[in-house]
C-alpha atoms as a PDB file:
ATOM      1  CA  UNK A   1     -30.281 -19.288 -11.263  1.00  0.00           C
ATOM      2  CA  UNK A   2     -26.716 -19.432  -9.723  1.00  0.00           C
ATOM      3  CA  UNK A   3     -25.303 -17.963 -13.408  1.00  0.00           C
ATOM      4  CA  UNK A   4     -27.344 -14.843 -12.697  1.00  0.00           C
ATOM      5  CA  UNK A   5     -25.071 -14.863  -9.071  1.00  0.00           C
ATOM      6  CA  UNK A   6     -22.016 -12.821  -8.684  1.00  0.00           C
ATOM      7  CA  UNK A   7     -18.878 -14.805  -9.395  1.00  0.00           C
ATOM      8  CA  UNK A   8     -17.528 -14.260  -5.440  1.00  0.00           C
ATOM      9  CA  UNK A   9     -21.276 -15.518  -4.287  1.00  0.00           C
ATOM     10  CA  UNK A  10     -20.782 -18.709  -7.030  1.00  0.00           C
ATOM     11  CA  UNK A  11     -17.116 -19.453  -6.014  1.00  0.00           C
ATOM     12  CA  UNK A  12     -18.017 -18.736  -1.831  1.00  0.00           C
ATOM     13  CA  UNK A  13     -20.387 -21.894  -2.412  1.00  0.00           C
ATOM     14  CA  UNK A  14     -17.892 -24.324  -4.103  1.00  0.00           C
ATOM     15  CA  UNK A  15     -15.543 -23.492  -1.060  1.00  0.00           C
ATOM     16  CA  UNK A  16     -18.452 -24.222   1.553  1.00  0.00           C
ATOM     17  CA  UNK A  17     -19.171 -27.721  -0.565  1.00  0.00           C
ATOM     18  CA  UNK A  18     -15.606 -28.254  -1.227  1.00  0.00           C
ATOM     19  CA  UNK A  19     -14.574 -28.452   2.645  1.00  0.00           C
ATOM     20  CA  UNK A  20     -17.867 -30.284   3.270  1.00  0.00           C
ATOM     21  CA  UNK A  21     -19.680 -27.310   5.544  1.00  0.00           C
ATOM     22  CA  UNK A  22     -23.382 -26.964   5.694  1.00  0.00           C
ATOM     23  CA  UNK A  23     -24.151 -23.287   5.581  1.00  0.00           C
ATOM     24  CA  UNK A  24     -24.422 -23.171   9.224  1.00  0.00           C
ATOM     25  CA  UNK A  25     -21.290 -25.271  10.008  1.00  0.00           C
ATOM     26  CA  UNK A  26     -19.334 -22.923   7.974  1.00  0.00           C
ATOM     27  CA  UNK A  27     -20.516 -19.851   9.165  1.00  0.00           C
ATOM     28  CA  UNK A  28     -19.972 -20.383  12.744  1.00  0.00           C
ATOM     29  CA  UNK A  29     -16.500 -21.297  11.253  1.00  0.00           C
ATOM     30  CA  UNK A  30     -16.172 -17.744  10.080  1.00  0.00           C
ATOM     31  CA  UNK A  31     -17.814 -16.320  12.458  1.00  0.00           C
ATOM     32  CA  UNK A  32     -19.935 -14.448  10.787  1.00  0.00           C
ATOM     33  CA  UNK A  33     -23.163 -14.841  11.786  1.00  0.00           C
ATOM     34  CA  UNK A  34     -25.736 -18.344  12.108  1.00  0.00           C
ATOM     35  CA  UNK A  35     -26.251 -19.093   8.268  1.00  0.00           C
ATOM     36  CA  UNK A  36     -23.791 -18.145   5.410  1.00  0.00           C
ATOM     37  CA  UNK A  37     -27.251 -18.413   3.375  1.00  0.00           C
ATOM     38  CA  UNK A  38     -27.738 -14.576   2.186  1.00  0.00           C
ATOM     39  CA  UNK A  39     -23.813 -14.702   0.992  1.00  0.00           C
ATOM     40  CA  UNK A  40     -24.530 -17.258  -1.180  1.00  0.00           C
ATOM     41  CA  UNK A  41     -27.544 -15.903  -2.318  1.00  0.00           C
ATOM     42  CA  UNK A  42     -26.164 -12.418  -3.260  1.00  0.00           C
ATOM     43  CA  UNK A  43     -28.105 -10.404  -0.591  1.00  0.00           C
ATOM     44  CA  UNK A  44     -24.754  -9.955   1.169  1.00  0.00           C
ATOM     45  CA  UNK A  45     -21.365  -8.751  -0.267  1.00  0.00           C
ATOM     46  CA  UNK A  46     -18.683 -10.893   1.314  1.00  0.00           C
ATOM     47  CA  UNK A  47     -16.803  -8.977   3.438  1.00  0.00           C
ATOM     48  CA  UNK A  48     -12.969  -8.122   3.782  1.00  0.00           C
ATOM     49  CA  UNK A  49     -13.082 -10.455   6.863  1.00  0.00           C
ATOM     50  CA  UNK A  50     -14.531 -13.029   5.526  1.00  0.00           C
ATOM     51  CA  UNK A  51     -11.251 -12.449   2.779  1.00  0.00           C
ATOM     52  CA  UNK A  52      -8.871 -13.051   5.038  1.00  0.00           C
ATOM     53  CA  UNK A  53     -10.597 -15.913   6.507  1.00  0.00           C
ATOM     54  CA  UNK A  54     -10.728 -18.175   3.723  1.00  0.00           C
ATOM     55  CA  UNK A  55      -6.929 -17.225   2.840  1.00  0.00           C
ATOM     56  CA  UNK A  56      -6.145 -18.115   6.756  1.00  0.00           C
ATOM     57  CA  UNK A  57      -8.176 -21.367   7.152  1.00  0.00           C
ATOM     58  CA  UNK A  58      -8.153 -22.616   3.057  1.00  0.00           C
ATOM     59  CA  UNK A  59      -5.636 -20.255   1.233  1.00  0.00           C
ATOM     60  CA  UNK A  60      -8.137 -19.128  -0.895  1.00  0.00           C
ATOM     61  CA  UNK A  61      -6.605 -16.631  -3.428  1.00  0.00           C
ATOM     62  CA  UNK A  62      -8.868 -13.357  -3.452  1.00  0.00           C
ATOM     63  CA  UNK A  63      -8.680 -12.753  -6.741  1.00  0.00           C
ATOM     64  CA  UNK A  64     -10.047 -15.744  -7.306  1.00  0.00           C
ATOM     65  CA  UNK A  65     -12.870 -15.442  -5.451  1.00  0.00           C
ATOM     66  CA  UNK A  66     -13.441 -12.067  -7.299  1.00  0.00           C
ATOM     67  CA  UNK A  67     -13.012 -13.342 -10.386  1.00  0.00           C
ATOM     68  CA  UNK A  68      -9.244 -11.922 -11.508  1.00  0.00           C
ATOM     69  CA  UNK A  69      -7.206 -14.908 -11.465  1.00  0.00           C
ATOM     70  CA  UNK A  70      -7.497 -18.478 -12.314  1.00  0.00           C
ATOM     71  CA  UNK A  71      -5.146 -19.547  -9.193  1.00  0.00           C
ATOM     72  CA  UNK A  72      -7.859 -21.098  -6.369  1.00  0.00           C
ATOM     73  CA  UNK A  73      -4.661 -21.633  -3.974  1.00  0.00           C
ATOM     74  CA  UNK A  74      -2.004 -19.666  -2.642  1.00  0.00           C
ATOM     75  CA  UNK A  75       0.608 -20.638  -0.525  1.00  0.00           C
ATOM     76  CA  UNK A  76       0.499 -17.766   2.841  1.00  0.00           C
ATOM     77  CA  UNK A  77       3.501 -17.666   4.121  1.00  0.00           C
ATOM     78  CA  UNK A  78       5.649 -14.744   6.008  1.00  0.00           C
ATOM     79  CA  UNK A  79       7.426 -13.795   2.825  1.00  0.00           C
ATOM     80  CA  UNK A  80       4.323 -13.105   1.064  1.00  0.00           C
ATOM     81  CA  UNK A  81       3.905  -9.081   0.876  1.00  0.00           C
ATOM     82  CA  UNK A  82       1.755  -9.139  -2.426  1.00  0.00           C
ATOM     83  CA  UNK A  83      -1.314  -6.877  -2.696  1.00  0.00           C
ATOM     84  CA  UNK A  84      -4.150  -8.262  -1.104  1.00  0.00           C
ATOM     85  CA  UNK A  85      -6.535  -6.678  -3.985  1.00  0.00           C
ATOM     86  CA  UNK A  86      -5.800  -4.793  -7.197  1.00  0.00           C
ATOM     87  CA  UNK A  87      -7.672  -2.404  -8.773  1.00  0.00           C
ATOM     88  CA  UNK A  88      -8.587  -2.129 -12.585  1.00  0.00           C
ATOM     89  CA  UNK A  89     -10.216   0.089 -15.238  1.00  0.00           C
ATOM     90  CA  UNK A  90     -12.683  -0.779 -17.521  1.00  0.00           C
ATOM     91  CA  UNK A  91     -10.164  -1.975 -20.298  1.00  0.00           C
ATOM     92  CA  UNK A  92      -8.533  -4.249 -17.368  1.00  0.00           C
ATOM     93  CA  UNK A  93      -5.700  -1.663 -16.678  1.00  0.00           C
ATOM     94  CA  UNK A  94      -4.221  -1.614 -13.193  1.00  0.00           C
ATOM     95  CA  UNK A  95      -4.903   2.070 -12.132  1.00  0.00           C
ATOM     96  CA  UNK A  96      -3.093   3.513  -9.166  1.00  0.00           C
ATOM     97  CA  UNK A  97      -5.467   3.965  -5.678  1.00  0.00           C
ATOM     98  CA  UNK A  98      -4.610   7.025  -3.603  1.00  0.00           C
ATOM     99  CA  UNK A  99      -4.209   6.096   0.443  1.00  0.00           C
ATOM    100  CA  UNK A 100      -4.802   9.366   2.172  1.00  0.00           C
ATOM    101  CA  UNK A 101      -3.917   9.925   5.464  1.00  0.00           C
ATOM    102  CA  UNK A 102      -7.293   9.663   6.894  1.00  0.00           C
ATOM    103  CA  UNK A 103      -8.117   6.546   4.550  1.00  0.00           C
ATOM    104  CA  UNK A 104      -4.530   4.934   5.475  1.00  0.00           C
ATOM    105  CA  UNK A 105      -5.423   4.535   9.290  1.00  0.00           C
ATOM    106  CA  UNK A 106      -7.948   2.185   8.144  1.00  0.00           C
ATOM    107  CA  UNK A 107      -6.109   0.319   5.636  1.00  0.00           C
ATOM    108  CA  UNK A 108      -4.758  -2.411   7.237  1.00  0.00           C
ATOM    109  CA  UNK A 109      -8.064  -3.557   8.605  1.00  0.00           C
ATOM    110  CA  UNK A 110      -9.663  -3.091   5.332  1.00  0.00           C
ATOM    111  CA  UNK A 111      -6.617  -4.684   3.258  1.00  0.00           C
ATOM    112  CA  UNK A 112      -9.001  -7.711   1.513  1.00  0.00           C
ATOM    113  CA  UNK A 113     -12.103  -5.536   1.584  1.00  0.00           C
ATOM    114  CA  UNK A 114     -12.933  -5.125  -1.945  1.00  0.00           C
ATOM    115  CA  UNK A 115     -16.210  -2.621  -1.269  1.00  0.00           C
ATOM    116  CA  UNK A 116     -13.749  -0.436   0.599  1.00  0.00           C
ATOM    117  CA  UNK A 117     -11.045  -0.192  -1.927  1.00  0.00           C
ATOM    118  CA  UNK A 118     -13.716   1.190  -4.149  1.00  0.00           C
ATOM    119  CA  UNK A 119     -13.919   3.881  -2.064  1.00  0.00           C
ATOM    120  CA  UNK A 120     -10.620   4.989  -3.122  1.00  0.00           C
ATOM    121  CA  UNK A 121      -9.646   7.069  -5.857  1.00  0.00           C
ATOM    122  CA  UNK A 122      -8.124   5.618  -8.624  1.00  0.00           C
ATOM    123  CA  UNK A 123      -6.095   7.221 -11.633  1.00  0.00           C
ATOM    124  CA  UNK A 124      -2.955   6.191 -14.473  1.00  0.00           C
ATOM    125  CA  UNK A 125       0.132   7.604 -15.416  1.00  0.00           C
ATOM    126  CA  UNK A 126       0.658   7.035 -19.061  1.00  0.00           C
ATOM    127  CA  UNK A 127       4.228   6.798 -18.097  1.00  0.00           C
ATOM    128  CA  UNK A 128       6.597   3.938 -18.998  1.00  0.00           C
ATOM    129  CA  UNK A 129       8.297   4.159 -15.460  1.00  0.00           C
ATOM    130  CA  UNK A 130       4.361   2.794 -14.598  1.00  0.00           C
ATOM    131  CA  UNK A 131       3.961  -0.072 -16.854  1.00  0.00           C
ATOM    132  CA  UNK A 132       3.948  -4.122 -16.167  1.00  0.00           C
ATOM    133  CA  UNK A 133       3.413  -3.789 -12.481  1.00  0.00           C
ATOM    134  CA  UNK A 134       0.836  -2.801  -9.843  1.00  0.00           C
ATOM    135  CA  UNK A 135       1.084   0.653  -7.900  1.00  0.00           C
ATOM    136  CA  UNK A 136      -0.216   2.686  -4.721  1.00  0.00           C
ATOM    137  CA  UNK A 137       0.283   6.265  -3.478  1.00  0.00           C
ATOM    138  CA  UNK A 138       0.469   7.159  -0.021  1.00  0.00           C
ATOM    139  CA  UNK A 139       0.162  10.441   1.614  1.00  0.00           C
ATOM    140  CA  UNK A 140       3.041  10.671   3.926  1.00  0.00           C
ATOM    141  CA  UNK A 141       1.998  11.808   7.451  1.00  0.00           C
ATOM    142  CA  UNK A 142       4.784  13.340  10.021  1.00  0.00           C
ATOM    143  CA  UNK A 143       8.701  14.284   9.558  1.00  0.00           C
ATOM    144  CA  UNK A 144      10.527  11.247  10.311  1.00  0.00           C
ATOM    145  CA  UNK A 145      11.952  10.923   6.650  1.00  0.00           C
ATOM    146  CA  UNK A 146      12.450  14.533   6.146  1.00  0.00           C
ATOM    147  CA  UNK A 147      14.482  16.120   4.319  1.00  0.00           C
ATOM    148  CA  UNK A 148      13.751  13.596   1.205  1.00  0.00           C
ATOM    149  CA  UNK A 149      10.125  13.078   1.917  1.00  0.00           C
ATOM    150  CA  UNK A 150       7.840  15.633   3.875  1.00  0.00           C
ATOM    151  CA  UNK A 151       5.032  15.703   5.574  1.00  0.00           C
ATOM    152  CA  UNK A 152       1.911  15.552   3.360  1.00  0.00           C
ATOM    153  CA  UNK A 153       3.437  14.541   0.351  1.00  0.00           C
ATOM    154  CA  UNK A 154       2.764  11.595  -1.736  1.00  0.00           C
ATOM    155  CA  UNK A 155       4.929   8.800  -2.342  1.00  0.00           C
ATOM    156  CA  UNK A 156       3.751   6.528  -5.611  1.00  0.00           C
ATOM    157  CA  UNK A 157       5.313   2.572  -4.629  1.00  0.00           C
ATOM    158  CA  UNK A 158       5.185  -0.025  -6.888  1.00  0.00           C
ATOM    159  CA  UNK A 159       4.270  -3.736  -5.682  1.00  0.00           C
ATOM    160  CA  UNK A 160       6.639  -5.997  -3.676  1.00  0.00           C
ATOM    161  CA  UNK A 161       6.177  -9.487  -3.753  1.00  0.00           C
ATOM    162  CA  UNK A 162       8.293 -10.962  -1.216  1.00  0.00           C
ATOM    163  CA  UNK A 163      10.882  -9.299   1.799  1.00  0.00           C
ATOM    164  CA  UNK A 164      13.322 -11.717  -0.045  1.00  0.00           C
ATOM    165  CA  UNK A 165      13.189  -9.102  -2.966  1.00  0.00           C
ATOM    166  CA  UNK A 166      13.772  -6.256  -0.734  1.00  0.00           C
ATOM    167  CA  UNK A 167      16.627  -3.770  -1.025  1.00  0.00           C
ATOM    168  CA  UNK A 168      18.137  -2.740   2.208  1.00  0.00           C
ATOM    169  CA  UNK A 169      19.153   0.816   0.082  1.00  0.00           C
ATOM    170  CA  UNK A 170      15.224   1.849  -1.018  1.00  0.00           C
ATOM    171  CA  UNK A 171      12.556   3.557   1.054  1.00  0.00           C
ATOM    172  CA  UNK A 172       9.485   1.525   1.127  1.00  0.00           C
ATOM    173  CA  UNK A 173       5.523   1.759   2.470  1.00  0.00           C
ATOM    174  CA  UNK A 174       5.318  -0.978   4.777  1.00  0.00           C
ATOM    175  CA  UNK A 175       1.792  -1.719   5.564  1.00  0.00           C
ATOM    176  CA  UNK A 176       2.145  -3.293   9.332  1.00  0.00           C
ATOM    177  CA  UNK A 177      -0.926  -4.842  10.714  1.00  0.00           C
ATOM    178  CA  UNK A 178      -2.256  -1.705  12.522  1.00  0.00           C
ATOM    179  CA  UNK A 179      -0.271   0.771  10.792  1.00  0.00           C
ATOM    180  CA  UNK A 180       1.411   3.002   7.257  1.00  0.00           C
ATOM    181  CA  UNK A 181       4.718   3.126   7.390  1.00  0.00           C
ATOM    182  CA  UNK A 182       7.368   5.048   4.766  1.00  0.00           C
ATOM    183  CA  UNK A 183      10.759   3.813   5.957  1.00  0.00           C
ATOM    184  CA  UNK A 184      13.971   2.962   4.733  1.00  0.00           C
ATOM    185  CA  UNK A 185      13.940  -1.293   5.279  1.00  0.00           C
ATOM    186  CA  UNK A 186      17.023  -3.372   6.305  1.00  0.00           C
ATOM    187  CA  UNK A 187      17.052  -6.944   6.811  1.00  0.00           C
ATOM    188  CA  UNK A 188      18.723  -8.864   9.546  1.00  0.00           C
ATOM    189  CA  UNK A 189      20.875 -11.597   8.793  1.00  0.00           C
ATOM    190  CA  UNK A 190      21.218 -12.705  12.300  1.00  0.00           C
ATOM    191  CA  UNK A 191      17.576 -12.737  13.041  1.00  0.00           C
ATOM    192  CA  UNK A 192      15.930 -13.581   9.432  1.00  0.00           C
ATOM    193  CA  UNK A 193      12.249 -13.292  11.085  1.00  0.00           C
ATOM    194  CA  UNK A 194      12.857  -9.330  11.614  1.00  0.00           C
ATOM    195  CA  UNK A 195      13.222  -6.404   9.649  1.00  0.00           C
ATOM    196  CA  UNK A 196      14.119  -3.072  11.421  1.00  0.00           C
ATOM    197  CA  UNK A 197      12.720  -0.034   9.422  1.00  0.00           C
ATOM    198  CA  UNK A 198      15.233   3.514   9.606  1.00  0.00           C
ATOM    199  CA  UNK A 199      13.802   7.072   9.434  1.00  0.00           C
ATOM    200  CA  UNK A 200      15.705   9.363   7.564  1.00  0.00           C
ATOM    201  CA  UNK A 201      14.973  12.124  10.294  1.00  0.00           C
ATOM    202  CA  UNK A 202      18.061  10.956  13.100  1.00  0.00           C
ATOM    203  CA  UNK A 203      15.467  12.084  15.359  1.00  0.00           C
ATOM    204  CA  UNK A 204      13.805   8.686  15.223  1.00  0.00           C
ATOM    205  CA  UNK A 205      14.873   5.634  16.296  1.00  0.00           C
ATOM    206  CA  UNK A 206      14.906   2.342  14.376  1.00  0.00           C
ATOM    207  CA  UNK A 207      11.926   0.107  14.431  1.00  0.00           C
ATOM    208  CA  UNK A 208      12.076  -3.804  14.499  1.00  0.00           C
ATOM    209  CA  UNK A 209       9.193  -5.752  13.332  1.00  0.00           C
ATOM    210  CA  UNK A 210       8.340  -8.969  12.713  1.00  0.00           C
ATOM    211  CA  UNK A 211       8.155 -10.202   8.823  1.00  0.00           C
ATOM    212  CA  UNK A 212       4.876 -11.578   9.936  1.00  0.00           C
ATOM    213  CA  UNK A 213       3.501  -8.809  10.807  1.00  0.00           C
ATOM    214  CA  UNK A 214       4.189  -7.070   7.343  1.00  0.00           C
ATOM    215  CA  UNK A 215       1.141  -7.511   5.081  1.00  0.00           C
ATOM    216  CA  UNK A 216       2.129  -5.297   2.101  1.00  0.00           C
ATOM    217  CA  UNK A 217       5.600  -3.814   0.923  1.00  0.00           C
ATOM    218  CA  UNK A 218       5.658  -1.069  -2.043  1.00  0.00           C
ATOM    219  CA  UNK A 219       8.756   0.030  -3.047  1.00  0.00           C
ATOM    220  CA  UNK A 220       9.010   3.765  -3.642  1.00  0.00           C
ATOM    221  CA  UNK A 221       9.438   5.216  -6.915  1.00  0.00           C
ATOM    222  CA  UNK A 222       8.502   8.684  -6.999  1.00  0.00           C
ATOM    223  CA  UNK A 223       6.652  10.970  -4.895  1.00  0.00           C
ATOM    224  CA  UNK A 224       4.044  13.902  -5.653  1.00  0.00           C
ATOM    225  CA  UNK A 225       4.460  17.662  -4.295  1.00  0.00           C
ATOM    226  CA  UNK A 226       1.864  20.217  -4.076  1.00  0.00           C
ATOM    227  CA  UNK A 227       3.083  24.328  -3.228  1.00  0.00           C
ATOM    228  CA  UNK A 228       6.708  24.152  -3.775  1.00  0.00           C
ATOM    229  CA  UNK A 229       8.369  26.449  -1.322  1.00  0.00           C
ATOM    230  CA  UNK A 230      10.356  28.957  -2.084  1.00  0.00           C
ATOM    231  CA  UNK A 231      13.640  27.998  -0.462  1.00  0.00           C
ATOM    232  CA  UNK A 232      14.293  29.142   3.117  1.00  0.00           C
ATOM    233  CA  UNK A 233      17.827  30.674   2.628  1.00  0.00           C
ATOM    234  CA  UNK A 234      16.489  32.532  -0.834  1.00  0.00           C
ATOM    235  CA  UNK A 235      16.179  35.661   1.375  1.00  0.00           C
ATOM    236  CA  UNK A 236      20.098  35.311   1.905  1.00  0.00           C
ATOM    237  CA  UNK A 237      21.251  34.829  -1.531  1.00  0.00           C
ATOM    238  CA  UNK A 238      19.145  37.884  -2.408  1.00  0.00           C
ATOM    239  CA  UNK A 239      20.775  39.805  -0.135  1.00  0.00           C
ATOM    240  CA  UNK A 240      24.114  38.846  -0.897  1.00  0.00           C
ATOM    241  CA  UNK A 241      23.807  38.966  -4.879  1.00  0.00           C
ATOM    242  CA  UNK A 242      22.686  42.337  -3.876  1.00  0.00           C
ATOM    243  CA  UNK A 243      25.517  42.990  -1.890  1.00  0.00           C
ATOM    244  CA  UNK A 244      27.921  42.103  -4.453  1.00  0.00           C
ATOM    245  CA  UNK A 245      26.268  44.696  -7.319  1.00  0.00           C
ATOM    246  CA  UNK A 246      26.488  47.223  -5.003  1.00  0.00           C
ATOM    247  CA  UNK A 247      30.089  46.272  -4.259  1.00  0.00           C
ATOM    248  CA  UNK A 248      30.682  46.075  -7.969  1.00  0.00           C
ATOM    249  CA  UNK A 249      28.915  49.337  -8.737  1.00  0.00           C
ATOM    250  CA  UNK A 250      31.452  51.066  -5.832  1.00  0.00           C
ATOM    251  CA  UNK A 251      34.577  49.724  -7.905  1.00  0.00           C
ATOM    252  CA  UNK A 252      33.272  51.095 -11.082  1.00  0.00           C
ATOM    253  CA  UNK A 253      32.744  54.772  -9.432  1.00  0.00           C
ATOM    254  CA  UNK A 254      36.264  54.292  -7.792  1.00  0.00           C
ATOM    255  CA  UNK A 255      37.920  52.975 -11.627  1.00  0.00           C
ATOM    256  CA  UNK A 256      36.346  56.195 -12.814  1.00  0.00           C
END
């Protein structure tokens, strides 16, 4: 019985029937294969690119077609950086998902691909500076915003939904459509349809992108360190405080 379906297999069909596709018709519109058949059977998860198709051809909201929303439509336009797919505890929590390095070269071709998201791990900050609002840590790779941010650190960002909202001061992870960035953003007033992303590091030259090619923005917030180092110049202020006892302890002998 189609209750005993999952909820994406149920609402997958009422799209098919709703733009008037026979299973065939509409797979070879999604090009996914001859029959959409075993989707709407449950014998196949729907897959991240099968996501993005139905928000491309039919702005179909994903969480709608995973059950998390009650909003069948969304309007896709280049302003929209919202998260393609949240994650949630058992007690309907957001919880953060950690982006690794390794994980974050795939990420923007898995960005609507539920099954891989689960793949992530996931944890919560019990926090009030992580409350009302969805967030996602990154593991920083390279030096191009040292000294605030180095390499292998994690920055913790918290959902943007729109460029418009954007702050031309804040760092951000821009997820580009083959790429992680963490860059400071800064909009163009004489070419709205750009953005041009600054590394800290001088060493690196500014990047401009096209809005449209900017699928998620998360502002940073805070950022996670592992090993603190002991300072490099600590060696030097030893040696100098030492210095100055042993100049101290020379006036004393001399007072004496």
């Amino acid at each position: 019985m189609d209750t005993e379906l999952s909820i994406e297999a149920r609402r997958f069909k009422k799209v098919r029937e709703e733009q008037h596709h026979t299973q065939q018709s509409f797979a070879e519109l999604l090009e996914i294969g001859s029959t959409t058949a075993d989707i709407e059977r449950g014998k196949t998860k729907i897959s991240g690119k099968v996501v993005m198709e139905l928000l491309r051809q039919f702005n179909i909201n994903p969480l709608w077609l995973f059950g998390a929303s009650f909003t069948q439509y969304i309007s896709v336009d280049n302003d929209d950086v919202s998260p393609k797919v949240i994650a949630i505890d058992k007690e309907d929590n957001d919880t953060i998902l950690l982006v690794n390095q390794k994980a974050a070269a795939g990420y923007p071709h898995n960005i609507q691909d539920v099954e891989w998201y689960e793949t992530l791990p996931a944890f919560n900050i019990p926090l009030p500076q992580y409350r009302n609002a969805t967030y996602r840590g990154f593991q920083v790779e390279g030096d191009s915003m040292l000294p605030n941010i180095r390499p292998n650190e994690w920055v913790l960002g918290r959902a943007v939904s729109s460029i418009s909202e954007a702050n031309d001061s804040k760092i951000y992870i821009v997820v580009l459509r083959d790429s992680v960035l963490v860059k400071k953003l800064q909009k163009m007033p004489n070419n709205p349809e750009k953005v041009k992303l600054i590394s800290l590091n001088e060493e690196y030259l500014p990047i401009d992108v096209d809005i449209k090619d900017v699928q998620e923005l998360w502002l940073v917030n805070s950022k996670l360190t592992f090993g603190v180092d002991e300072p490099a110049d600590s060696g030097l202020l030893r040696q100098l405080q030492q210095s100055m006892e042993e100049l101290k302890g020379q006036i004393n002998r001399l007072q004496k």
